[in-house]
C-alpha atoms as a PDB file:
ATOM      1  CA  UNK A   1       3.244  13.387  18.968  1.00  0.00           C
ATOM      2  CA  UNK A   2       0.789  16.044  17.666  1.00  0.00           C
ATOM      3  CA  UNK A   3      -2.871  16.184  19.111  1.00  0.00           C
ATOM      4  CA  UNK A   4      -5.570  17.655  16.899  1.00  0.00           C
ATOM      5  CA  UNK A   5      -8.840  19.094  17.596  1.00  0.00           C
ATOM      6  CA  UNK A   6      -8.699  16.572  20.724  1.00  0.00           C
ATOM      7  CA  UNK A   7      -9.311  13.296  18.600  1.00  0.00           C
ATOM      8  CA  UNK A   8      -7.497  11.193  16.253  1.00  0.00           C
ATOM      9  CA  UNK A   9      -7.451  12.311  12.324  1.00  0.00           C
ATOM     10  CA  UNK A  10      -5.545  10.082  10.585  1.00  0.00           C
ATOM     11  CA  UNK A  11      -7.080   6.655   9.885  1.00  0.00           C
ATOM     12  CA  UNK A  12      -6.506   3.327   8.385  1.00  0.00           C
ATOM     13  CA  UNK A  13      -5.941   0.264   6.110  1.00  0.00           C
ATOM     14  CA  UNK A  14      -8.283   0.505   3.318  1.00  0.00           C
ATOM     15  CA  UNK A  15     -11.958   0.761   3.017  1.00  0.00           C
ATOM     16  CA  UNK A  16     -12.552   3.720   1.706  1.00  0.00           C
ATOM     17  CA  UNK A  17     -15.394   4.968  -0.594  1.00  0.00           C
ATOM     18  CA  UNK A  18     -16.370   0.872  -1.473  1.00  0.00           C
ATOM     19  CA  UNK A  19     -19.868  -0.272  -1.949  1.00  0.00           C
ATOM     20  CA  UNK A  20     -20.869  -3.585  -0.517  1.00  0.00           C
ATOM     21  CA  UNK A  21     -17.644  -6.052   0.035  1.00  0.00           C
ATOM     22  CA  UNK A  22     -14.825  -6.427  -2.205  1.00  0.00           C
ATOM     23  CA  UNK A  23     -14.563  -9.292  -3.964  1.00  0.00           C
ATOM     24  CA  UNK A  24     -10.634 -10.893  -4.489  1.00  0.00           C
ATOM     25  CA  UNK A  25      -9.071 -13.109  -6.415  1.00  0.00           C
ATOM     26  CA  UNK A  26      -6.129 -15.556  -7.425  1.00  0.00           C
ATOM     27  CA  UNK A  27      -4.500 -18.040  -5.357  1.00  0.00           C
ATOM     28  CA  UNK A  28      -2.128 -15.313  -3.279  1.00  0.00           C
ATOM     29  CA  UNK A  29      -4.470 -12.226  -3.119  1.00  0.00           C
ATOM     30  CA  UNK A  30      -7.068 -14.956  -1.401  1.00  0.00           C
ATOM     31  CA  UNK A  31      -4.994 -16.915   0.710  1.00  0.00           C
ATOM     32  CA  UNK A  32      -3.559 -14.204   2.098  1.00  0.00           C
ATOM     33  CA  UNK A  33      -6.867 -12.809   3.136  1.00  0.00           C
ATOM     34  CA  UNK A  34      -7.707 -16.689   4.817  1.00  0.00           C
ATOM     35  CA  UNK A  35      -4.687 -16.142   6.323  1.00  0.00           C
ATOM     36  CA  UNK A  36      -4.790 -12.732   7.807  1.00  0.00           C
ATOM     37  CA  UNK A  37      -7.022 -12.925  11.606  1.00  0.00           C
ATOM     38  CA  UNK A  38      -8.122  -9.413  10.853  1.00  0.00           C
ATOM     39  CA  UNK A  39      -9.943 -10.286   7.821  1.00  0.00           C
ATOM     40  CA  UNK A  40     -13.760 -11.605   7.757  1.00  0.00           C
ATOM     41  CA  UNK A  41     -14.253 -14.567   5.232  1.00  0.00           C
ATOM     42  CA  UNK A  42     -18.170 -14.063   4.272  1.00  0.00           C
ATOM     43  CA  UNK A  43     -17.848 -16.962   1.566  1.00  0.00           C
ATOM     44  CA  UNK A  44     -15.536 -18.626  -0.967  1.00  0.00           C
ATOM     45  CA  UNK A  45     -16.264 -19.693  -4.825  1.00  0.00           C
ATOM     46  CA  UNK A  46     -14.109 -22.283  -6.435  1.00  0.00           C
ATOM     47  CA  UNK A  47     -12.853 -25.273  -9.237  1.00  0.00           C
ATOM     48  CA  UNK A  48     -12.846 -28.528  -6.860  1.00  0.00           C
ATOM     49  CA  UNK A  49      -9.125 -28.593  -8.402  1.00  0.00           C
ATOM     50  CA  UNK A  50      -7.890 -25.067  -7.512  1.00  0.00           C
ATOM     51  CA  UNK A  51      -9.710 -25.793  -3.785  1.00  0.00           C
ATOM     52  CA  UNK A  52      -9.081 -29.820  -3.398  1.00  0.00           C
ATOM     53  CA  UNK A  53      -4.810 -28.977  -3.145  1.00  0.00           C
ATOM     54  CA  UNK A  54      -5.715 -26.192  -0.491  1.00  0.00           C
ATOM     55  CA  UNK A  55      -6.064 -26.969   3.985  1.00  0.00           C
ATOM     56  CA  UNK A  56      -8.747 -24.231   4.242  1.00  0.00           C
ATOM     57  CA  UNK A  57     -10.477 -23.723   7.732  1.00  0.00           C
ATOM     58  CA  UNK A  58     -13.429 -26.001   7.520  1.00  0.00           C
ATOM     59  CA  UNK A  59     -15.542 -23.693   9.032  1.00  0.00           C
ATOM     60  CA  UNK A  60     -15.580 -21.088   5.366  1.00  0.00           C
ATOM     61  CA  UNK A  61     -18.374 -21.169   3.495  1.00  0.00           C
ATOM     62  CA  UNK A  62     -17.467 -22.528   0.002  1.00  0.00           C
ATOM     63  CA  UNK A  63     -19.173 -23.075  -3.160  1.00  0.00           C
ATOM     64  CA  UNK A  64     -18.063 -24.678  -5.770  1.00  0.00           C
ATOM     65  CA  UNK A  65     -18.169 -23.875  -9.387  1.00  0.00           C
ATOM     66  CA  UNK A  66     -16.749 -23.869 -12.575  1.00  0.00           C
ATOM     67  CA  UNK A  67     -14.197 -21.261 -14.050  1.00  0.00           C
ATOM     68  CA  UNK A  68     -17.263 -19.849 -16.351  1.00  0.00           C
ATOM     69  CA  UNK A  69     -19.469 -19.329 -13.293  1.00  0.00           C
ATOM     70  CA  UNK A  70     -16.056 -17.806 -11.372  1.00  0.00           C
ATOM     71  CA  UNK A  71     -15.661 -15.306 -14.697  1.00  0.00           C
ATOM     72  CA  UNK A  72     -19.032 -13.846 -13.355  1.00  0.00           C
ATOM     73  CA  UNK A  73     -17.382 -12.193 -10.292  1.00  0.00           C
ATOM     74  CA  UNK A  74     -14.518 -10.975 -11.811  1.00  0.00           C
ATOM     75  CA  UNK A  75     -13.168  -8.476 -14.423  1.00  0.00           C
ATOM     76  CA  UNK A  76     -13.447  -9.611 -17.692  1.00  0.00           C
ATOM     77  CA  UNK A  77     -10.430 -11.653 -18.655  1.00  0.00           C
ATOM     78  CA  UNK A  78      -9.508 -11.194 -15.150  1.00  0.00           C
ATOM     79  CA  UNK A  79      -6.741 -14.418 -13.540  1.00  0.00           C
ATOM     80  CA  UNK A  80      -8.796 -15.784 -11.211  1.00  0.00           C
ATOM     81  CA  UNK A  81      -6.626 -18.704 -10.594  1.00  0.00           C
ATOM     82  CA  UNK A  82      -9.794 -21.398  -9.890  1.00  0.00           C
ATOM     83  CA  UNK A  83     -10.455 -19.139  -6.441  1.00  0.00           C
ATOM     84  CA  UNK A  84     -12.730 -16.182  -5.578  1.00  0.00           C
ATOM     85  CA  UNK A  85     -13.361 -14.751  -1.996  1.00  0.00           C
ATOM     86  CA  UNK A  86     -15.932 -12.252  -0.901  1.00  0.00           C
ATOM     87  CA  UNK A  87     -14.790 -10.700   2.726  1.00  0.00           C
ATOM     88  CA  UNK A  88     -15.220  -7.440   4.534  1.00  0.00           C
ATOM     89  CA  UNK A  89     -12.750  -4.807   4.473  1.00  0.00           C
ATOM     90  CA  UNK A  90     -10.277  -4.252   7.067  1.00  0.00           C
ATOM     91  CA  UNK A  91     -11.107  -2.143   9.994  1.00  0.00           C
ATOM     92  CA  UNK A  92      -9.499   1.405  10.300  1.00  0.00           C
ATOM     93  CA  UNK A  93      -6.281   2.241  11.647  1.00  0.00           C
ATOM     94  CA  UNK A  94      -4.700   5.302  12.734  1.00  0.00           C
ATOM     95  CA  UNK A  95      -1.283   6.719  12.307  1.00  0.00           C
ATOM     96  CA  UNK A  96      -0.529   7.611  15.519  1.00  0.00           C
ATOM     97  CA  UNK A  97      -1.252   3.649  16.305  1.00  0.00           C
ATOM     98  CA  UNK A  98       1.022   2.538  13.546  1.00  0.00           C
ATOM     99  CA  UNK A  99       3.515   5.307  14.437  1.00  0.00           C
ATOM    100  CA  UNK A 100       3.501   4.354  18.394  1.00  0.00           C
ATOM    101  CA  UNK A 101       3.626   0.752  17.045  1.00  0.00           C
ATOM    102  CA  UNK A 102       7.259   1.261  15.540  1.00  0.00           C
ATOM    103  CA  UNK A 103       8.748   4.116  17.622  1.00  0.00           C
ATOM    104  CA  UNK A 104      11.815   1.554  17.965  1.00  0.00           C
ATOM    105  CA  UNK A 105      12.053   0.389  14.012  1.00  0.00           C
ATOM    106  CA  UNK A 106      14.199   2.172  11.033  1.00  0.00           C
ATOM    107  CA  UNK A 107      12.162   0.880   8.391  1.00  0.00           C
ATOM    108  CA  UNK A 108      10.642   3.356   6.345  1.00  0.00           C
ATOM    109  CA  UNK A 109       7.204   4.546   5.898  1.00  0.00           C
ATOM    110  CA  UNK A 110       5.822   5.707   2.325  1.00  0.00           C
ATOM    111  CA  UNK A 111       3.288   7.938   1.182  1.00  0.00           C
ATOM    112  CA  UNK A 112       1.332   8.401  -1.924  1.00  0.00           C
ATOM    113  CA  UNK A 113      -0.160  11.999  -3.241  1.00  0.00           C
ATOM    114  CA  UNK A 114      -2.910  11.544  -5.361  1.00  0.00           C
ATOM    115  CA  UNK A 115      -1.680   8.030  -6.485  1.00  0.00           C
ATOM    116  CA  UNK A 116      -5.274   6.644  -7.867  1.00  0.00           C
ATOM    117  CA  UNK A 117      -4.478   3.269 -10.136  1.00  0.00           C
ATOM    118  CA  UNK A 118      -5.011   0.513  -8.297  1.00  0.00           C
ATOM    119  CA  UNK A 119      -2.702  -1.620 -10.292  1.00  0.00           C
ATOM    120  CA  UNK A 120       0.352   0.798  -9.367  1.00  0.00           C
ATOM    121  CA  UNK A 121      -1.264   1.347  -5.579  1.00  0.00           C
ATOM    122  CA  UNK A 122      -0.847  -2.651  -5.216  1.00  0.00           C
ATOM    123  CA  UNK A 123       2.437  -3.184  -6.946  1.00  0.00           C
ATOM    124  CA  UNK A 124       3.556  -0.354  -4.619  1.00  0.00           C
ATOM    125  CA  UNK A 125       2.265  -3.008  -1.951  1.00  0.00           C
ATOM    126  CA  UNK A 126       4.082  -5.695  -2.668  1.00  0.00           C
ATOM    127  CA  UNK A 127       7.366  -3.614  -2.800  1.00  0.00           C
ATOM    128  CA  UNK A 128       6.401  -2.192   1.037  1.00  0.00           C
ATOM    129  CA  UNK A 129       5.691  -5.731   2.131  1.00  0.00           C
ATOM    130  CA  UNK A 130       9.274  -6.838   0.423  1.00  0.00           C
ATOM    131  CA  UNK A 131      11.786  -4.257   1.709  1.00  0.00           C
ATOM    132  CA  UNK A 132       9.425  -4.113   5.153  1.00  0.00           C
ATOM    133  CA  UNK A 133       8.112  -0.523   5.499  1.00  0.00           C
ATOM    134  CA  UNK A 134       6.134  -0.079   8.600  1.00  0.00           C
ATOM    135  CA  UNK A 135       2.595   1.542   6.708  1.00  0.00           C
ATOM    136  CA  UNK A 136       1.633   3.149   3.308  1.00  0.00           C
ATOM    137  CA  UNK A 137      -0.014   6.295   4.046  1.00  0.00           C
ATOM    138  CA  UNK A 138      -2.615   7.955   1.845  1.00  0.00           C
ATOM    139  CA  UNK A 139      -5.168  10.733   1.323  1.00  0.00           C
ATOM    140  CA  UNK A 140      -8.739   9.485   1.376  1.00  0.00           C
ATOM    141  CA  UNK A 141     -10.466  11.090  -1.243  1.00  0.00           C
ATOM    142  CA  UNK A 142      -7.561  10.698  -3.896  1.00  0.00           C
ATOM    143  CA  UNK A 143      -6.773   6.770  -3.712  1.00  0.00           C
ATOM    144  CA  UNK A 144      -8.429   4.068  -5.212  1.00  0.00           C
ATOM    145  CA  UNK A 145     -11.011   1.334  -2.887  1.00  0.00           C
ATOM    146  CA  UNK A 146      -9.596  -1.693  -1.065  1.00  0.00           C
ATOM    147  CA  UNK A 147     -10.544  -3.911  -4.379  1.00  0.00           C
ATOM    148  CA  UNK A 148      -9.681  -7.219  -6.139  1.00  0.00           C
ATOM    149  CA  UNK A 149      -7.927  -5.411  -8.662  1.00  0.00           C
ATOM    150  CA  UNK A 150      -5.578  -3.793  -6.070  1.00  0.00           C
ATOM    151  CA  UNK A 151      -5.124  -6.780  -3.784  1.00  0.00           C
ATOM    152  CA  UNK A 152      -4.090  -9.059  -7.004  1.00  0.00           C
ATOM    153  CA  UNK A 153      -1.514  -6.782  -7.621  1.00  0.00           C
ATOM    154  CA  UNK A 154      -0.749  -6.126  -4.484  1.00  0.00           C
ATOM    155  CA  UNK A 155      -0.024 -10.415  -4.379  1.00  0.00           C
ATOM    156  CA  UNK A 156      -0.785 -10.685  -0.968  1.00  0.00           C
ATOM    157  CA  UNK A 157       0.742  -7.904   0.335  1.00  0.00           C
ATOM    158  CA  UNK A 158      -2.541  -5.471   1.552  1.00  0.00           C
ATOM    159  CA  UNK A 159      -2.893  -8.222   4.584  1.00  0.00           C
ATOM    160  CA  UNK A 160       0.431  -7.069   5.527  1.00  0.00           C
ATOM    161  CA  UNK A 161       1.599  -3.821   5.598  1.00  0.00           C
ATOM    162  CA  UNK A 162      -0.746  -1.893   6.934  1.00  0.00           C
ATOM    163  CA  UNK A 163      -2.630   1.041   4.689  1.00  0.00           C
ATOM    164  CA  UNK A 164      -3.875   4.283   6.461  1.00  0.00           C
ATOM    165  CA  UNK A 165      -5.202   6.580   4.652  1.00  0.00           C
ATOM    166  CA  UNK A 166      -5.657  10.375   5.873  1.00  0.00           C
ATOM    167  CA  UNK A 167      -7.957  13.228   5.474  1.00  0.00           C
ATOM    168  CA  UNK A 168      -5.432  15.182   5.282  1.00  0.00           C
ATOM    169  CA  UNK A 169      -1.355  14.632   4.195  1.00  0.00           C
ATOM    170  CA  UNK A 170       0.043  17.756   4.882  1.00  0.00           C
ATOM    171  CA  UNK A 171      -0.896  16.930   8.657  1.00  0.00           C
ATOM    172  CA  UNK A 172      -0.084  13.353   8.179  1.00  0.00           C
ATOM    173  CA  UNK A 173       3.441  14.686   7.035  1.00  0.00           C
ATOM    174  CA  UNK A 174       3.698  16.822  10.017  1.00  0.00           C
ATOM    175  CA  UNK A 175       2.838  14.077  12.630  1.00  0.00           C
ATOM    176  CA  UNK A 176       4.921  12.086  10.738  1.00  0.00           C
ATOM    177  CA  UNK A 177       8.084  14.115  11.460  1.00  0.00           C
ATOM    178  CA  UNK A 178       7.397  14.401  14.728  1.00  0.00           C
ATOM    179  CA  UNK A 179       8.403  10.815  15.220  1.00  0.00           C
ATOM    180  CA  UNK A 180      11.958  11.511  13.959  1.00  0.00           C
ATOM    181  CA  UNK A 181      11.515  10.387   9.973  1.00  0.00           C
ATOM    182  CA  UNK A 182      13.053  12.370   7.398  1.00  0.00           C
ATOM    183  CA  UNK A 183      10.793  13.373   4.908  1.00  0.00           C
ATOM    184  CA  UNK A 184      12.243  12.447   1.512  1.00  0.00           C
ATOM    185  CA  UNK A 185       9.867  13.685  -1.475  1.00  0.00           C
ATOM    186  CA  UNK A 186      10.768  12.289  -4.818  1.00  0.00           C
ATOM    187  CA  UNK A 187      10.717  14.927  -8.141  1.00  0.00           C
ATOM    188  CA  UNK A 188      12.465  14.533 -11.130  1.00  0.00           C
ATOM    189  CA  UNK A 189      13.282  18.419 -10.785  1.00  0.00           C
ATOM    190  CA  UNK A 190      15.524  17.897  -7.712  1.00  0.00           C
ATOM    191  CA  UNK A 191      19.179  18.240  -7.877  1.00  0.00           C
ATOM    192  CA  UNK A 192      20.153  15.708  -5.444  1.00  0.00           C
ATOM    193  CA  UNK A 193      19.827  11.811  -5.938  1.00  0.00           C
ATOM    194  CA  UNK A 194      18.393   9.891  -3.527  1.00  0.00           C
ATOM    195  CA  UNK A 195      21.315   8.570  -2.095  1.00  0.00           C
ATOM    196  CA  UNK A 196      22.582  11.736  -1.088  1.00  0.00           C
ATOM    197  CA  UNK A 197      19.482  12.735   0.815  1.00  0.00           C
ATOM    198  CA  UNK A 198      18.590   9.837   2.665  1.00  0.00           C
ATOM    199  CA  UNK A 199      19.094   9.754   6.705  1.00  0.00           C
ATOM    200  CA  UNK A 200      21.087   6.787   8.397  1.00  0.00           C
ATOM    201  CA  UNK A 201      17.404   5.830   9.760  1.00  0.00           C
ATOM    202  CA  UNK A 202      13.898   6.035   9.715  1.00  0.00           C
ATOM    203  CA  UNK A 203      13.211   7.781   6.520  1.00  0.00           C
ATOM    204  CA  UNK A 204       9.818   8.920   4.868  1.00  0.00           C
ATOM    205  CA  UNK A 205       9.617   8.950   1.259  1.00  0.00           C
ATOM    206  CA  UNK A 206       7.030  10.849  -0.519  1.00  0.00           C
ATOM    207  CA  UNK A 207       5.694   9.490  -3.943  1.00  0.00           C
ATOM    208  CA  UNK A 208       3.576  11.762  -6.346  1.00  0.00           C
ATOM    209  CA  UNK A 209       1.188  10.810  -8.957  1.00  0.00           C
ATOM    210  CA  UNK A 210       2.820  10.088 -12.488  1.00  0.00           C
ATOM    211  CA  UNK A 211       2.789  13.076 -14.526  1.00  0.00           C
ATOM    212  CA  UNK A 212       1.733  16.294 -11.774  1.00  0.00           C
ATOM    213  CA  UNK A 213       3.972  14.702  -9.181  1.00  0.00           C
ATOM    214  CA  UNK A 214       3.676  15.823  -5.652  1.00  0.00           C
ATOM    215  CA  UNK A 215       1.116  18.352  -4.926  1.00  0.00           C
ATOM    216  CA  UNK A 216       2.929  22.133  -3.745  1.00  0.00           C
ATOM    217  CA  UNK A 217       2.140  21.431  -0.429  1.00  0.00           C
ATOM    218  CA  UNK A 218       3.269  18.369   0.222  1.00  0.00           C
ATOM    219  CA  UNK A 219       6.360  19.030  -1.270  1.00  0.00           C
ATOM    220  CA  UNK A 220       6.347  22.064   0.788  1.00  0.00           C
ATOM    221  CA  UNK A 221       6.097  19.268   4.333  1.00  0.00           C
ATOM    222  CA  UNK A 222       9.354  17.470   2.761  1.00  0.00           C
ATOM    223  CA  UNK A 223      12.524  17.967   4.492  1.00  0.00           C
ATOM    224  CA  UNK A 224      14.464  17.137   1.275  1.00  0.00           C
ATOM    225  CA  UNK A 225      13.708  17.001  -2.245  1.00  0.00           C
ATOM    226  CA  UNK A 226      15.571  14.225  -4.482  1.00  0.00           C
ATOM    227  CA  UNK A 227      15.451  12.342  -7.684  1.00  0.00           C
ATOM    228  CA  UNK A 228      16.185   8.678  -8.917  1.00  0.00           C
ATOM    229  CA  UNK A 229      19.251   8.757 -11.100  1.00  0.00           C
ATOM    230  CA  UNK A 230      18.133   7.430 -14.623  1.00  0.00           C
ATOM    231  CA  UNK A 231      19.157   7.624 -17.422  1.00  0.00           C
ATOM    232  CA  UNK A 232      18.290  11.244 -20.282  1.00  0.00           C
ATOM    233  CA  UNK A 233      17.096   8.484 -22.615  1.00  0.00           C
ATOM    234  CA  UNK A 234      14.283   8.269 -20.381  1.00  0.00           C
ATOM    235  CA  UNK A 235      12.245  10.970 -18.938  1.00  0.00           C
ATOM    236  CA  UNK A 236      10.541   9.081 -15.757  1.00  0.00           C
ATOM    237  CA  UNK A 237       9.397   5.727 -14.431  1.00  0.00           C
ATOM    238  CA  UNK A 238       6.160   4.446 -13.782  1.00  0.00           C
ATOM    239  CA  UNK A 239       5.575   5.228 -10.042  1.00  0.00           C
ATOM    240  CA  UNK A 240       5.614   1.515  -8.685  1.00  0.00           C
ATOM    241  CA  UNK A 241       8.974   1.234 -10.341  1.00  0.00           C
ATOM    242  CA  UNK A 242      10.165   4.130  -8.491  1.00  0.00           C
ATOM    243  CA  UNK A 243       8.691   3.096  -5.323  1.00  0.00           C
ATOM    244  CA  UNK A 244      10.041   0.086  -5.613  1.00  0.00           C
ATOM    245  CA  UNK A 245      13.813   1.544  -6.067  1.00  0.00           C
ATOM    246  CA  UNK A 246      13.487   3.740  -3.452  1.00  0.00           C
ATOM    247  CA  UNK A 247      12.823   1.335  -1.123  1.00  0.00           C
ATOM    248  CA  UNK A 248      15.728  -1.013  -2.254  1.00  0.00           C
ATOM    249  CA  UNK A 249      17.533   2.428  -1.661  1.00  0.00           C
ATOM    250  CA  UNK A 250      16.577   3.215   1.653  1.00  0.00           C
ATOM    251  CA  UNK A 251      17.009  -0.610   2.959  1.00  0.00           C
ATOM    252  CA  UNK A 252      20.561  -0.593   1.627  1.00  0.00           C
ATOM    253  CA  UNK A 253      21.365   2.844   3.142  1.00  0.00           C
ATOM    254  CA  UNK A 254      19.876   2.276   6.013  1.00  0.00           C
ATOM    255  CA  UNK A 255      22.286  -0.981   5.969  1.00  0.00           C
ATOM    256  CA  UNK A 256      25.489   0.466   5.405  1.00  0.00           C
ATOM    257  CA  UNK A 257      24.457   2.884   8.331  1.00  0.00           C
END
């Protein structure tokens, strides 16, 4: 395990550059959040029949109002489902926690360069959370706030999988490796598919932003460079989409192995 400049660098779950608490919504995003012992509840807004079906902890502080009042906290045109929560954001956590955490486990870890919509950040969420990766790493200043609009799309999924984001990837990458993952970076300019360069266990795979793709450096802290093999009739997929398959792909080679 590497050791910098004597303290921990590489923090957490999702806080980030917020102001005040986020505010979620929908029947799964919320739940979830009830549901998750890390989370702080400060109060809950509500139909009386989108809260009357639910067995929340008596002791949350709920309001109830009507879905025109509810529109009032939420994006315009946003699915609030009957159910709006305002809660703190989870507290930090470090790699080298989540990393120590899962010295034993082959699941893989992902992480995002310079992925910034929050509606592809929490689809990417829900994939982690289905084929069980251990954390989504990434860099601080270039991913979006713990928000409603991620944790909607993310379905439940951000009280899960755990989200640390770093100052730094490069070192991230590095520390990474020292725990025995292969470092897989996805590019549509690679010559070998994914299933060709993924290891038996504990793989890392390495998402860029759509369009730029991985920064030079982190490309540069890969041990192997592959693509998804699709089709000339289309020229790439939305990132989620390849998250998503590559984590289907690493599960089911990590299977076989």
């Amino acid at each position: 395990m590497i050791i910098m400049s004597g303290h921990k660098s590489h923090r957490r779950r999702g806080a980030a550059q917020t102001s005040g608490n986020p505010k979620y919504w929908g029947r799964h995003a919320v739940l979830a959040a009830i549901a998750n012992p890390e989370r702080n509840i400060i109060k809950i807004w509500g139909t009386r029949e989108a809260l009357s079906p639910l067995e929340l902890p008596p002791m949350l502080p709920i309001i109830y109002c009507d879905g025109a009042d509810l529109a009032r906290f939420v994006p315009r045109d946003a699915p609030h489902q009957g159910i709006v929560a305002e809660l703190s954001p989870l507290e930090d956590i470090w790699l080298a926690d989540v990393l120590d955490a899962h010295q034993d486990d082959p699941q893989p870890i992902l992480v995002l360069d310079q992925v910034t919509d929050p509606h592809n950040v929490g689809a990417i969420f829900r994939s982690a959370a289905a084929f069980d990766a251990i954390a989504v790493v990434t860099q601080d200043r270039h991913a979006p706030p713990e928000s409603g609009v991620l944790a909607k799309s993310a379905s439940g999924a951000l009280e899960v999988v755990p989200w640390v984001r770093v100052v730094n990837l490069s070192r991230a990458l590095e520390e990474i490796a020292e725990y025995q993952y292969w470092r897989v970076g996805l590019s549509g300019h690679a010559e070998v598919t994914l299933d060709g360069a993924l290891a038996p266990r504990r793989n890392c795979l390495v998402l860029g932003a759509e369009g730029d793709g991985m920064r030079h450096n982190v490309e540069e802290h890969c041990d192997q460079i592959a693509k998804l093999p699709i089709s000339h009739r289309m020229e790439s997929l939305n990132v989620s989409n390849a998250a998503a398959i590559a984590l289907y792909a690493a599960a089911t080679h990590m299977a076989k192995s």
